[in-house]
Protein backbone atom coordinates (compact mmCIF):
# COMPACT_ATOMS: atom_id res chain seq x y z
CA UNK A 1 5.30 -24.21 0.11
CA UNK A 2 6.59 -20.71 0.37
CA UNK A 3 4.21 -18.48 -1.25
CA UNK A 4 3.92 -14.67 -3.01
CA UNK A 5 0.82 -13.46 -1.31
CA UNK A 6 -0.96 -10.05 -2.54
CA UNK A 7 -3.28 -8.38 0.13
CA UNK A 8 -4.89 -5.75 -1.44
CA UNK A 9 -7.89 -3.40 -0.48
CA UNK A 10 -8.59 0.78 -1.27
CA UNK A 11 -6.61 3.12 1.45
CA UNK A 12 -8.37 3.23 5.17
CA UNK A 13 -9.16 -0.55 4.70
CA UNK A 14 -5.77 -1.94 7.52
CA UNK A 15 -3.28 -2.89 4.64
CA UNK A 16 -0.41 -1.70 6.76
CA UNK A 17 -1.74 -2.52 10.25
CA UNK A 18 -1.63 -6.05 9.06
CA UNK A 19 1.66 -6.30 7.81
CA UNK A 20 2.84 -5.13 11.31
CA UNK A 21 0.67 -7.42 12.63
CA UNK A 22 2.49 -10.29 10.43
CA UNK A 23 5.23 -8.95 11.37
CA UNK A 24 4.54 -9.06 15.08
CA UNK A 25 3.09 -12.45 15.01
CA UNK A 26 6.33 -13.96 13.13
CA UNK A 27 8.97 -12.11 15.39
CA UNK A 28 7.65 -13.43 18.67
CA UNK A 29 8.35 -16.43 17.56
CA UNK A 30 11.97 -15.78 16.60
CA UNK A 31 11.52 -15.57 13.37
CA UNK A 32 13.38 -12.24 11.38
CA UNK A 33 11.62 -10.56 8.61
CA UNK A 34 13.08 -8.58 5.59
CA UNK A 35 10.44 -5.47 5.42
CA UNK A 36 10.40 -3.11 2.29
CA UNK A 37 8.62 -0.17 1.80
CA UNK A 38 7.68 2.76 -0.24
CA UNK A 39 6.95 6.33 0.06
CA UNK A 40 5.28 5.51 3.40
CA UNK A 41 3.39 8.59 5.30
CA UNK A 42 5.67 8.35 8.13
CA UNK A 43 8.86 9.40 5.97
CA UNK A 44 11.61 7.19 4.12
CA UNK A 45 12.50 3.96 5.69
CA UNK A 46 9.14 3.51 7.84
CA UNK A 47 6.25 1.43 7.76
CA UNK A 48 3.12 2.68 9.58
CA UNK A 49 -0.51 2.33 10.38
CA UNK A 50 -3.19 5.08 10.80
CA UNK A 51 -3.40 3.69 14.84
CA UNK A 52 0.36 4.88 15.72
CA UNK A 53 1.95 1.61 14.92
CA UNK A 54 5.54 2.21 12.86
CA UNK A 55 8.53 0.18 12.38
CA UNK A 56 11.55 0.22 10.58
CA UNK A 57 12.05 -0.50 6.98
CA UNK A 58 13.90 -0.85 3.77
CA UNK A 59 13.01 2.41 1.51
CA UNK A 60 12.96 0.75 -1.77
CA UNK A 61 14.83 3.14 -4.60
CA UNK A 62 13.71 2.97 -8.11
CA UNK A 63 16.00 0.92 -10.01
CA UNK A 64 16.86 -1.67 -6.63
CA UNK A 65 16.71 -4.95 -7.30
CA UNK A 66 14.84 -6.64 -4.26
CA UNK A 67 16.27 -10.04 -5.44
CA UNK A 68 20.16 -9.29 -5.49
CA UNK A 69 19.61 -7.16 -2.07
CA UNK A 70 18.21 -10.52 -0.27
CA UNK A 71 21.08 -12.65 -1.64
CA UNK A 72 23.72 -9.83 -0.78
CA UNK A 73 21.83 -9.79 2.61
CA UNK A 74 21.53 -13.66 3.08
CA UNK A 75 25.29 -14.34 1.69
CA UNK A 76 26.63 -12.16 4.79
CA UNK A 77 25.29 -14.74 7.18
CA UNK A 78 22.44 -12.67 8.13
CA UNK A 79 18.48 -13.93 8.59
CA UNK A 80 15.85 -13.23 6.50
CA UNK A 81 13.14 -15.71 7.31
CA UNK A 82 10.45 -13.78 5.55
CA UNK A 83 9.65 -10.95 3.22
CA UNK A 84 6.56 -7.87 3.83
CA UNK A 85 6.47 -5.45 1.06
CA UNK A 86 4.16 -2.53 2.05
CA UNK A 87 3.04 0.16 -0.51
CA UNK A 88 3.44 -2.77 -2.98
CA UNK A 89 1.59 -0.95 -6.05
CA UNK A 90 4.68 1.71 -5.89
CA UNK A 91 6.99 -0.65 -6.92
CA UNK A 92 8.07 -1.41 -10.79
CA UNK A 93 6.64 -4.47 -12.28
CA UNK A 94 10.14 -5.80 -12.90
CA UNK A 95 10.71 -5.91 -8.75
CA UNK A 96 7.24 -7.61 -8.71
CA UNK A 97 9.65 -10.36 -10.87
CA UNK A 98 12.32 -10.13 -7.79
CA UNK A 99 9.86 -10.51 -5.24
CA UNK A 100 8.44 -13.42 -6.92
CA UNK A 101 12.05 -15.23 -7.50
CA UNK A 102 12.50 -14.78 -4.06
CA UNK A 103 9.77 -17.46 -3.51
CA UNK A 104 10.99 -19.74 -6.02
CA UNK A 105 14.27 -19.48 -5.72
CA UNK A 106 15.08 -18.33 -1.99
CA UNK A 107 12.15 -20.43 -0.69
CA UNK A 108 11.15 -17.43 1.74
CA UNK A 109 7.03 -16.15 1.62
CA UNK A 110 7.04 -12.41 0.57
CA UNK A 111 3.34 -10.56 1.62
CA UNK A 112 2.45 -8.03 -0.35
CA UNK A 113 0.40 -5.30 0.41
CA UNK A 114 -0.90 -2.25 -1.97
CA UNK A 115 -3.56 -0.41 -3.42
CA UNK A 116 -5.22 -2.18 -6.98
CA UNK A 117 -5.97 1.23 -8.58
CA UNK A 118 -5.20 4.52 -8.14
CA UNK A 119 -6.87 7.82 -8.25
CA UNK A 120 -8.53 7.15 -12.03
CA UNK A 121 -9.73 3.78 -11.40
CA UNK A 122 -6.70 2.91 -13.37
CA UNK A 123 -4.14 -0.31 -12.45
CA UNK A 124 -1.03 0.45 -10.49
CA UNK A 125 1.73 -1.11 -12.61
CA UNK A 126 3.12 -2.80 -9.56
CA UNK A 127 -0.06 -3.79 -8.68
CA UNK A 128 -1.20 -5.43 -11.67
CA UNK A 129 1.81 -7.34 -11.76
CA UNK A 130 1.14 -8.65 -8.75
CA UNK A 131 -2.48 -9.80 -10.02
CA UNK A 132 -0.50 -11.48 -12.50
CA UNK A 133 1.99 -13.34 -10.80
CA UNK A 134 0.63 -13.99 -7.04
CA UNK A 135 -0.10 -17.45 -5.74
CA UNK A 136 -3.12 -15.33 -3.71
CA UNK A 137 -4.86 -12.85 -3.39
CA UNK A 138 -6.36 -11.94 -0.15
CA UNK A 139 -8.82 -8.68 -0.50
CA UNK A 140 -8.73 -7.39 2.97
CA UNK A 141 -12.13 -7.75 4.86
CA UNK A 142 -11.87 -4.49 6.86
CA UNK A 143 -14.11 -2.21 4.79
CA UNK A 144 -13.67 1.18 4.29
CA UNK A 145 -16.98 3.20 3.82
CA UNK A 146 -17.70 5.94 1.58
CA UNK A 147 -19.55 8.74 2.77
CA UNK A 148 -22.84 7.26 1.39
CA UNK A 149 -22.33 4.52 4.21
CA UNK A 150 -21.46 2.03 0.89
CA UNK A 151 -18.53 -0.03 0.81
CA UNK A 152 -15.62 2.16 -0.42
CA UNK A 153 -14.35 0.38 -3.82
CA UNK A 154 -12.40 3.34 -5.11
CA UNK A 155 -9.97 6.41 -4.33
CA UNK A 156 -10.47 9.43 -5.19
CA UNK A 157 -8.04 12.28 -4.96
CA UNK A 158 -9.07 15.86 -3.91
CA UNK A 159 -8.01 19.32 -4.14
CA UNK A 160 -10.34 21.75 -1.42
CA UNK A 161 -12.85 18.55 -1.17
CA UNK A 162 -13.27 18.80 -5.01
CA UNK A 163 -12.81 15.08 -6.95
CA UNK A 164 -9.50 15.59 -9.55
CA UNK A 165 -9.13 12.80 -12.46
CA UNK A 166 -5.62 14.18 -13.43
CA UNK A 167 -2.20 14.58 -12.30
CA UNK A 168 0.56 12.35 -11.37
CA UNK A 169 -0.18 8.77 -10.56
CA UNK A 170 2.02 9.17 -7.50
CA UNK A 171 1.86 11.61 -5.38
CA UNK A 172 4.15 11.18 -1.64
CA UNK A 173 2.21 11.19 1.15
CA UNK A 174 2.22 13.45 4.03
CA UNK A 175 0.70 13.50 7.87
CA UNK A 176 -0.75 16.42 7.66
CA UNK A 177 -2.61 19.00 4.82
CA UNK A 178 -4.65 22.25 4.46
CA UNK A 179 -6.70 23.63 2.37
CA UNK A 180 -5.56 23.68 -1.32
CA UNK A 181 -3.67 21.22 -0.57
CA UNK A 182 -3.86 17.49 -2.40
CA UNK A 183 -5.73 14.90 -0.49
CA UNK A 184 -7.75 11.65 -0.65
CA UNK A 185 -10.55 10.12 -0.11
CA UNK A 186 -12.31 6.47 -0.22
CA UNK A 187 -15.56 6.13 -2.69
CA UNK A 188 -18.01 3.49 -3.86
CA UNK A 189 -18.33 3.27 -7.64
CA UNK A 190 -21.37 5.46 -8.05
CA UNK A 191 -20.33 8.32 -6.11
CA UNK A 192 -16.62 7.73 -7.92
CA UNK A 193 -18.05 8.33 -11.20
CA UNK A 194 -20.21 11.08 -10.45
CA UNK A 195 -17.07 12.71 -8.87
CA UNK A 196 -19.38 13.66 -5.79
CA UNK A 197 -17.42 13.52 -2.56
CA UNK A 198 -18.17 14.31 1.06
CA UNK A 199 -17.34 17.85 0.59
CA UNK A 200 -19.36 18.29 -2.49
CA UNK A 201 -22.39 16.51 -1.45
CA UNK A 202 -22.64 18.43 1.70
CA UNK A 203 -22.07 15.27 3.98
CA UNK A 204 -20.09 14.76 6.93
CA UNK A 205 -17.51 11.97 6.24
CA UNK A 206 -18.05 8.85 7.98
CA UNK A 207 -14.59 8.39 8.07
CA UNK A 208 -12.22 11.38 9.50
CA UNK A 209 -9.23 9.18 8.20
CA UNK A 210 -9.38 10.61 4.92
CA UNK A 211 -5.50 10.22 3.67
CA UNK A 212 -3.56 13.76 2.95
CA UNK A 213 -1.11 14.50 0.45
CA UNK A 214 1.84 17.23 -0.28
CA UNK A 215 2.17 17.65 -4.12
CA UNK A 216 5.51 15.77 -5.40
């Protein structure tokens, strides 16, 4: 049975390397995937991994309905055999709804993968949708570390290495940033809530993948 699947984890933890990896599996054996995306670090229309991977994609507007676009797509006699949605938790709930007719009603799987909660420990719309409405959740087993050497449970957004608990709830990414310039980095819950990252507690990060931002 064709399935909405949700694999979710904090940033550095492979979200995207898998879906290429699904991706790459499926295709070699002739099967064609429909893959959407969002605000991707590579730029519009791209999904990436952290190792150099990229491949094309669908950049996902707000008000698109990812239901009507299959059909249009599927009605011209094109293939769609599956469906990868990558930087799922930027998505409205009400597309989480199209994704999951698509199962029902196109009998095509549709993999989801996204971020739970964002910078405040708070639910991603999108994301909690997809809590909702999934057949499964998979919580990827890669784990990201916090500088602590903990399992990274939480993101934390930085300005100069300094934990922030406002601003936007999106902000686009970008490949590169300096200094006073938005970035982001992966915590466990006790050094999340005591707002202490590398920078402030002196540490060197056990990760140098820690995920920069431009301000929107």
């Amino acid at each position: 049975m064709p399935e909405l699947v949700f694999f979710s984890g904090t940033m550095d933890c492979g979200k995207s390397t898998l879906a290429l990896q699904i991706e790459h599996n499926r295709s070699a054996r002739g099967l064609v995937g429909m893959i959407f995306t969002r605000n991707d670090r590579a730029g519009e229309g791209k999904l990436s991994s952290r190792l150099g991977l990229v491949t094309d994609a669908v950049e996902v507007a707000d008000d698109q309905d990812l239901y009507a676009y299959l059909v249009d797509h599927l009605s011209q006699g094109r293939r769609a055999d599956y469906v990868i949605a990558d930087e799922a938790q930027f998505l409205a709930p009400g597309q989480i709804d199209q994704l999951a007719r698509v199962v029902d009603d196109l009998g095509l799987d549709v993999y989801a993968f996204g971020i739970t909660t964002d910078f405040r420990s708070k639910l991603f719309p999108g994301s909690q949708r997809l809590v909702e409405l999934a057949d499964r959740i998979e919580v990827l087993q890669v784990e990201a570390l916090c500088w602590c050497g903990a399992r990274a449970t939480h993101n934390a957004r930085t300005i100069d290495g300094e934990m922030v608990v406002e601003g936007a709830q999106v902000v686009v990414g970008d490949v590169n940033h300096s200094a006073g310039e938005i970035g982001y980095e992966v915590l466990c819950r006790r050094h999340h809530r005591r707002r202490m990252t590398a920078a402030t507690s002196g540490a060197a990060a056990l990760s140098p993948d820690v995920l920069p931002v431009s301000p929107a």
